[in-house]
N, C-alpha and C. Protein backbone atom coordinates (compact mmCIF):
# COMPACT_ATOMS: atom_id res chain seq x y z
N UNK A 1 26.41 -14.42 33.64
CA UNK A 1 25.01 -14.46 33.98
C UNK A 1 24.82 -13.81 35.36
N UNK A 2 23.89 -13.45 35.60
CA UNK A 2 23.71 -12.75 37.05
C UNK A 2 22.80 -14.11 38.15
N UNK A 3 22.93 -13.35 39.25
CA UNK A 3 22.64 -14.70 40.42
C UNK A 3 21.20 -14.42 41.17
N UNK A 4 20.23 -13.68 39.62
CA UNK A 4 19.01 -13.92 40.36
C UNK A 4 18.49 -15.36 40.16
N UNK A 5 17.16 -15.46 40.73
CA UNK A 5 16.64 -16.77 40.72
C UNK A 5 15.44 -16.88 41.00
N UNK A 6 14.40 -16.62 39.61
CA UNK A 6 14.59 -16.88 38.63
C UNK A 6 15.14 -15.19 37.75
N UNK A 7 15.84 -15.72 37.03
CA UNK A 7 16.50 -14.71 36.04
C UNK A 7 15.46 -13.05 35.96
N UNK A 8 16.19 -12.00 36.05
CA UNK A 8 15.43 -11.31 35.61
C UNK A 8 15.16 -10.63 34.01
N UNK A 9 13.81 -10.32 33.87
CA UNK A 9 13.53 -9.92 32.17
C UNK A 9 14.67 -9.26 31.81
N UNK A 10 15.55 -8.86 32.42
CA UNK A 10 16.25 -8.24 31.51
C UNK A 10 17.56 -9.12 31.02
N UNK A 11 17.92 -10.02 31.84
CA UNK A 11 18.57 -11.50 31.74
C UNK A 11 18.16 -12.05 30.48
N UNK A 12 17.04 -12.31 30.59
CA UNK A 12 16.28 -12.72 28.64
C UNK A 12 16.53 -12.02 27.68
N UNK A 13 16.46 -10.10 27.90
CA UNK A 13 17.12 -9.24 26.74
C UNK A 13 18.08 -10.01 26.17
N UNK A 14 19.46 -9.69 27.27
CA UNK A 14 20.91 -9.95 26.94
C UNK A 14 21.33 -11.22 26.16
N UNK A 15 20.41 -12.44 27.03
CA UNK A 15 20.81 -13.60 26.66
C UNK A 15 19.90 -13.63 25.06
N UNK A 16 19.03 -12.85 24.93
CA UNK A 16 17.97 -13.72 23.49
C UNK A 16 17.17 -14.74 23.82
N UNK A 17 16.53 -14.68 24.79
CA UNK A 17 15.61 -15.76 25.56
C UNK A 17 14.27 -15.66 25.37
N UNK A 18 13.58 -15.39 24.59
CA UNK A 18 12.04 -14.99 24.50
C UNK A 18 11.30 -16.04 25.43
N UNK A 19 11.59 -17.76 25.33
CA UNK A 19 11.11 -18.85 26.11
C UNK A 19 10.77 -18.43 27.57
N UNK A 20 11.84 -17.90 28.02
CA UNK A 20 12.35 -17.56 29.73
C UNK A 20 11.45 -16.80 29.73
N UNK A 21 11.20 -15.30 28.68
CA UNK A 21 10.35 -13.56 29.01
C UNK A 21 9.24 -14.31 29.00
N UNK A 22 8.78 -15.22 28.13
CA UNK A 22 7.75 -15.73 27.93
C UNK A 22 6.65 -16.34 29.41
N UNK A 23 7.73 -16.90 30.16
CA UNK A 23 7.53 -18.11 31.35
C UNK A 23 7.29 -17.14 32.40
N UNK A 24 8.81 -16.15 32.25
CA UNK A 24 8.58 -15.48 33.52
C UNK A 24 7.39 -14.30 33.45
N UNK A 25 6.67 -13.64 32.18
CA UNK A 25 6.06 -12.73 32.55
C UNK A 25 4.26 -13.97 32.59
N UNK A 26 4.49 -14.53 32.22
CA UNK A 26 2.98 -15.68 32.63
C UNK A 26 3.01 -16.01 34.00
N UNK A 27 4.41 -15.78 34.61
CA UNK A 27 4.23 -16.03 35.85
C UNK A 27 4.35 -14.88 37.15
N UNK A 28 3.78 -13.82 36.18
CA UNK A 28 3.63 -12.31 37.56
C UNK A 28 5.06 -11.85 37.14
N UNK A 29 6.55 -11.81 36.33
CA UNK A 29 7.18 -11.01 36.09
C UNK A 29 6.66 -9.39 35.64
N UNK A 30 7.45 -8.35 36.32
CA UNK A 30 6.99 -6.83 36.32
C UNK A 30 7.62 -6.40 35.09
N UNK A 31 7.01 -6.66 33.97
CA UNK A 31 7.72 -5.96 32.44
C UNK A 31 8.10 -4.42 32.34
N UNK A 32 7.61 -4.05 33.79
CA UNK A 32 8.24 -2.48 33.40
C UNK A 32 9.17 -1.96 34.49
N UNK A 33 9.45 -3.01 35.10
CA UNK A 33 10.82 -2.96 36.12
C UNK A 33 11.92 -2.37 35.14
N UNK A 34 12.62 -1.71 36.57
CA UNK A 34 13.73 -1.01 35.58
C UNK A 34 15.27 -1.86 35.86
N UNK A 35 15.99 -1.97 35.36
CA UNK A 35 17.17 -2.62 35.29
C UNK A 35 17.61 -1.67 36.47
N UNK A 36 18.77 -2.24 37.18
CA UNK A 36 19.34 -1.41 38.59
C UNK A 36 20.60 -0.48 37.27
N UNK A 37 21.34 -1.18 36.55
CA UNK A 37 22.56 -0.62 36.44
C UNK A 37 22.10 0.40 35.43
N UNK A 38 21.22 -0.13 34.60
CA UNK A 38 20.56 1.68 33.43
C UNK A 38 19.48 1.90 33.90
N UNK A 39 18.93 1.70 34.43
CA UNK A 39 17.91 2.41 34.63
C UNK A 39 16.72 2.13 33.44
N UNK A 40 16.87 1.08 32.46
CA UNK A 40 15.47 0.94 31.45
C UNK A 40 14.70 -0.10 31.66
N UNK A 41 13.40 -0.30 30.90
CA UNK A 41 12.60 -1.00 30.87
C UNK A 41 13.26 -2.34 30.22
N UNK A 42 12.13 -3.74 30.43
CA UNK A 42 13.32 -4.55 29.36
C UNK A 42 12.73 -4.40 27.69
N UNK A 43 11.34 -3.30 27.36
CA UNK A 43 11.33 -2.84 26.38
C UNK A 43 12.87 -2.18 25.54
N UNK A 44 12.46 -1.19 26.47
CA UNK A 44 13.66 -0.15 26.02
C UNK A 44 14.72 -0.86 25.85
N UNK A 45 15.49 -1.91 26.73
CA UNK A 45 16.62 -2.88 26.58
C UNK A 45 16.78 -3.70 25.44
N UNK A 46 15.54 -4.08 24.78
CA UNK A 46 15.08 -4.98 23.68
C UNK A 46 15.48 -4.00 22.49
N UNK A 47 14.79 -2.53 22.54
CA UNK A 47 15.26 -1.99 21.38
C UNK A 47 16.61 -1.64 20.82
N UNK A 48 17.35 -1.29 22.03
CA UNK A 48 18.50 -1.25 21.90
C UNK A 48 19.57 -2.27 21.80
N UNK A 49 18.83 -3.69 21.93
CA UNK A 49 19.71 -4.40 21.81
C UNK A 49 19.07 -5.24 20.26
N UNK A 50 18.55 -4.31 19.73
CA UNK A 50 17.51 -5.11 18.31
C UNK A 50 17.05 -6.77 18.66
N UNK A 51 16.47 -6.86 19.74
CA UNK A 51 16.11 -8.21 20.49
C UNK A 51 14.64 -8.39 19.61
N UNK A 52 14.58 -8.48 18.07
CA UNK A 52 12.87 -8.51 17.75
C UNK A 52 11.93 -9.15 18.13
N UNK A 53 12.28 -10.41 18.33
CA UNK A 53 11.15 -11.61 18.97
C UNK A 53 11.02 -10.85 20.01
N UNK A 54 11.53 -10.70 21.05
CA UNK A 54 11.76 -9.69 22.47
C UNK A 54 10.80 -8.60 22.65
N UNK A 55 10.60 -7.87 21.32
CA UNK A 55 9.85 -6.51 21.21
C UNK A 55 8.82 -7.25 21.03
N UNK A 56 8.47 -7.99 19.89
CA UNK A 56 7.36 -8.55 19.66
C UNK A 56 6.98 -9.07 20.74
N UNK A 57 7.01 -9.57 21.59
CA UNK A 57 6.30 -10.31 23.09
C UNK A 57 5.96 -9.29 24.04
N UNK A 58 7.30 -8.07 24.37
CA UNK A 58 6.77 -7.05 25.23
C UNK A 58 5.76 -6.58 24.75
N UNK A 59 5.49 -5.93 23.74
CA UNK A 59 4.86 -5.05 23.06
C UNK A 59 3.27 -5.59 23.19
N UNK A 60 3.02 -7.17 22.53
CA UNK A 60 1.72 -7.84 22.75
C UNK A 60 1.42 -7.74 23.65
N UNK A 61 2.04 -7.74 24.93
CA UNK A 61 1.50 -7.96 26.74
C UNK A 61 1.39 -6.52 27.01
N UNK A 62 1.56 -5.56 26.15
CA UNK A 62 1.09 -4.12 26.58
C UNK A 62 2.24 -3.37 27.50
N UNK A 63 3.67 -3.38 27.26
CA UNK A 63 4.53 -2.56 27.44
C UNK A 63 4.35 -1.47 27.20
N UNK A 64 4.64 -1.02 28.19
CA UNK A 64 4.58 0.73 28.12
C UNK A 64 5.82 1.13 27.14
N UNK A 65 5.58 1.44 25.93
CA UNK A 65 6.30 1.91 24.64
C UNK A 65 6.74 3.30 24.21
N UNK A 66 6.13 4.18 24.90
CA UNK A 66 6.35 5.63 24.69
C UNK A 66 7.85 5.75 24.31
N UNK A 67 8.53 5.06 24.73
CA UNK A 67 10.02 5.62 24.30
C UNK A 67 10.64 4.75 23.11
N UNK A 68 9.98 3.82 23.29
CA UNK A 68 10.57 2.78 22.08
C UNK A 68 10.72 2.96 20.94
N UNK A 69 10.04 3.71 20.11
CA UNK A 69 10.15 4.63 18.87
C UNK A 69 11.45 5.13 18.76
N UNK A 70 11.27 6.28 19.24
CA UNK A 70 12.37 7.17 19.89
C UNK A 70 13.93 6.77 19.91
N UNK A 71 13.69 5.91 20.70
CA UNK A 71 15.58 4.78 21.21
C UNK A 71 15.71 4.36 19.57
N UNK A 72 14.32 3.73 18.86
CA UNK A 72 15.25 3.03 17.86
C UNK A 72 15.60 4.19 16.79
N UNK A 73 14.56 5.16 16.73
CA UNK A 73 15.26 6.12 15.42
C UNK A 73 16.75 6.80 15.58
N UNK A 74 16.92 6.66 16.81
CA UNK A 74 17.75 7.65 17.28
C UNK A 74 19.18 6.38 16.76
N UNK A 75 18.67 5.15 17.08
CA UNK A 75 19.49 3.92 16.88
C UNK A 75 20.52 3.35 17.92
N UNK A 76 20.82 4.31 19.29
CA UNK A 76 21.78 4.16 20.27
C UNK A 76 21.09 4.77 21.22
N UNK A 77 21.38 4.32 22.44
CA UNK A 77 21.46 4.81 23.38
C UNK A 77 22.54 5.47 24.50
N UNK A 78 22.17 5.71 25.71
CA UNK A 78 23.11 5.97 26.69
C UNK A 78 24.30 6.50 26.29
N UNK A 79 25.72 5.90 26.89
CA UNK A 79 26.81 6.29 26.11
C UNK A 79 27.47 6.21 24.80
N UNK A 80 26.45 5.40 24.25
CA UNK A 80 26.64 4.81 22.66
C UNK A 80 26.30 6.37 21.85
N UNK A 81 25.24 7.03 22.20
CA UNK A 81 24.35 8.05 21.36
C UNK A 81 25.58 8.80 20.18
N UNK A 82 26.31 9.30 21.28
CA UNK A 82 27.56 10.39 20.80
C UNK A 82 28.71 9.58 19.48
N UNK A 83 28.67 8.06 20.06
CA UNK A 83 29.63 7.70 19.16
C UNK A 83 29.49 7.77 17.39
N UNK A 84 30.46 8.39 16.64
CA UNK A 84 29.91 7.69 15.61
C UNK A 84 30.23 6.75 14.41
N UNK A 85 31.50 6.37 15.69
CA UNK A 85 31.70 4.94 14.79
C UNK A 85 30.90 3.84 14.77
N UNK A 86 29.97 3.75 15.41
CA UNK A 86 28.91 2.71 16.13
C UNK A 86 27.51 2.77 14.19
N UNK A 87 27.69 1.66 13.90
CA UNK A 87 26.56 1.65 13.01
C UNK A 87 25.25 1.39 13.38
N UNK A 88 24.20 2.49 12.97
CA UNK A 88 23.09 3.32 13.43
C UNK A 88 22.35 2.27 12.41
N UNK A 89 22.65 2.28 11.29
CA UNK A 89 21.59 1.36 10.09
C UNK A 89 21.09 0.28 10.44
N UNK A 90 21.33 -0.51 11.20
CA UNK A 90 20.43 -2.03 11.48
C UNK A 90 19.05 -1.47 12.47
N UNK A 91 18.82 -0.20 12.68
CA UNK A 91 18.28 -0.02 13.73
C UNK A 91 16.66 0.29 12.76
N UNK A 92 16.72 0.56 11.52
CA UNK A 92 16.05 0.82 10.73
C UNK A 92 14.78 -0.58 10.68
N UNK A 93 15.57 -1.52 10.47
CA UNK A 93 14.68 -2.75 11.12
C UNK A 93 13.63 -2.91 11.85
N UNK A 94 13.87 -2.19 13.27
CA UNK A 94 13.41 -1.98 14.46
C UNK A 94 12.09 -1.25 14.23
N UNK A 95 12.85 -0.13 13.82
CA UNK A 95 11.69 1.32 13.45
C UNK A 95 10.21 0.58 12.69
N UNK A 96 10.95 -0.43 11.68
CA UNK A 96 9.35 -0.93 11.02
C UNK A 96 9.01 -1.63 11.99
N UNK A 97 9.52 -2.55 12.81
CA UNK A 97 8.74 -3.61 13.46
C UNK A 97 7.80 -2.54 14.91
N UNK A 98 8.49 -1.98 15.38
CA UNK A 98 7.50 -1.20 15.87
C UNK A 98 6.55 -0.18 15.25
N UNK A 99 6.58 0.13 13.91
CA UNK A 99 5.63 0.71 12.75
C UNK A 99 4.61 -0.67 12.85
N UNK A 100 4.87 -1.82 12.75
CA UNK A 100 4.18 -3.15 12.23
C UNK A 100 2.96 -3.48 13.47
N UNK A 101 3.67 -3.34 14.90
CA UNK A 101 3.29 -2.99 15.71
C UNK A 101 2.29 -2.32 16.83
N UNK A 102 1.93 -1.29 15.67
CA UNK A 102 1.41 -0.08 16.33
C UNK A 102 1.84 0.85 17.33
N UNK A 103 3.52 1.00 17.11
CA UNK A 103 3.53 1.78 18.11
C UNK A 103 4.12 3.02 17.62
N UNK A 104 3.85 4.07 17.84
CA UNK A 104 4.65 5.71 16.98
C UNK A 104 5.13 5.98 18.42
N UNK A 105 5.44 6.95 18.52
CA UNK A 105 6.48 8.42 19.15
C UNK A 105 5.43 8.53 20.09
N UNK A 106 4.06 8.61 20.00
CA UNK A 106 3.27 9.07 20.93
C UNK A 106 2.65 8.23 21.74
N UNK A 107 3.07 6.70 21.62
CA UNK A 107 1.97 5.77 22.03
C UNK A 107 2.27 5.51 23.31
């Protein structure tokens, strides 16, 4: 776990915490802060980590989504992209729930 206090959104990605994203963005958390070590949103973090409850909460509070499409068709990110032993198919999931969503490629 890391030694912020209180946890940051992206702490909720990793862990599967929607309760915590929930608490902390009702309480002035910055949903479009970027993680120090990648550099993403905890959108973008959510897609890539198929966090759905996660997407579903950013997404309602009006996350900036433009890339979220994108990360999941693609199904990997960062240093993952190139691999291709890494299975891409669960990511298909994703793609509808942000179809369900309203969010495309351009939003």
């Amino acid at each position: 776990m890391t030694d912020g206090i209180p946890p940051p959104l992206h702490v909720c990605v990793y862990h599967e915490n929607p309760e915590m994203l929930e608490w902390l963005l009702d309480h002035g958390a910055d949903m479009e802060r970027r993680e120090q070590d990648y550099g993403s949103t905890p959108l973008n973090t959510a897609v890539v980590m198929r966090r759905k409850r996660i997407i579903r909460i950013l997404v309602k509070r009006g996350a900036e989504a433009s890339r979220a499409m994108s990360l999941a068709q693609r199904g990997l990110a960062g240093d993952f992209e190139d691999d291709p032993s890494l299975d891409r198919e669960g990511y298909q999931d994703i793609v509808e729930l942000l179809r369900e969503l309203n969010v495309d490629s351009g939003h």
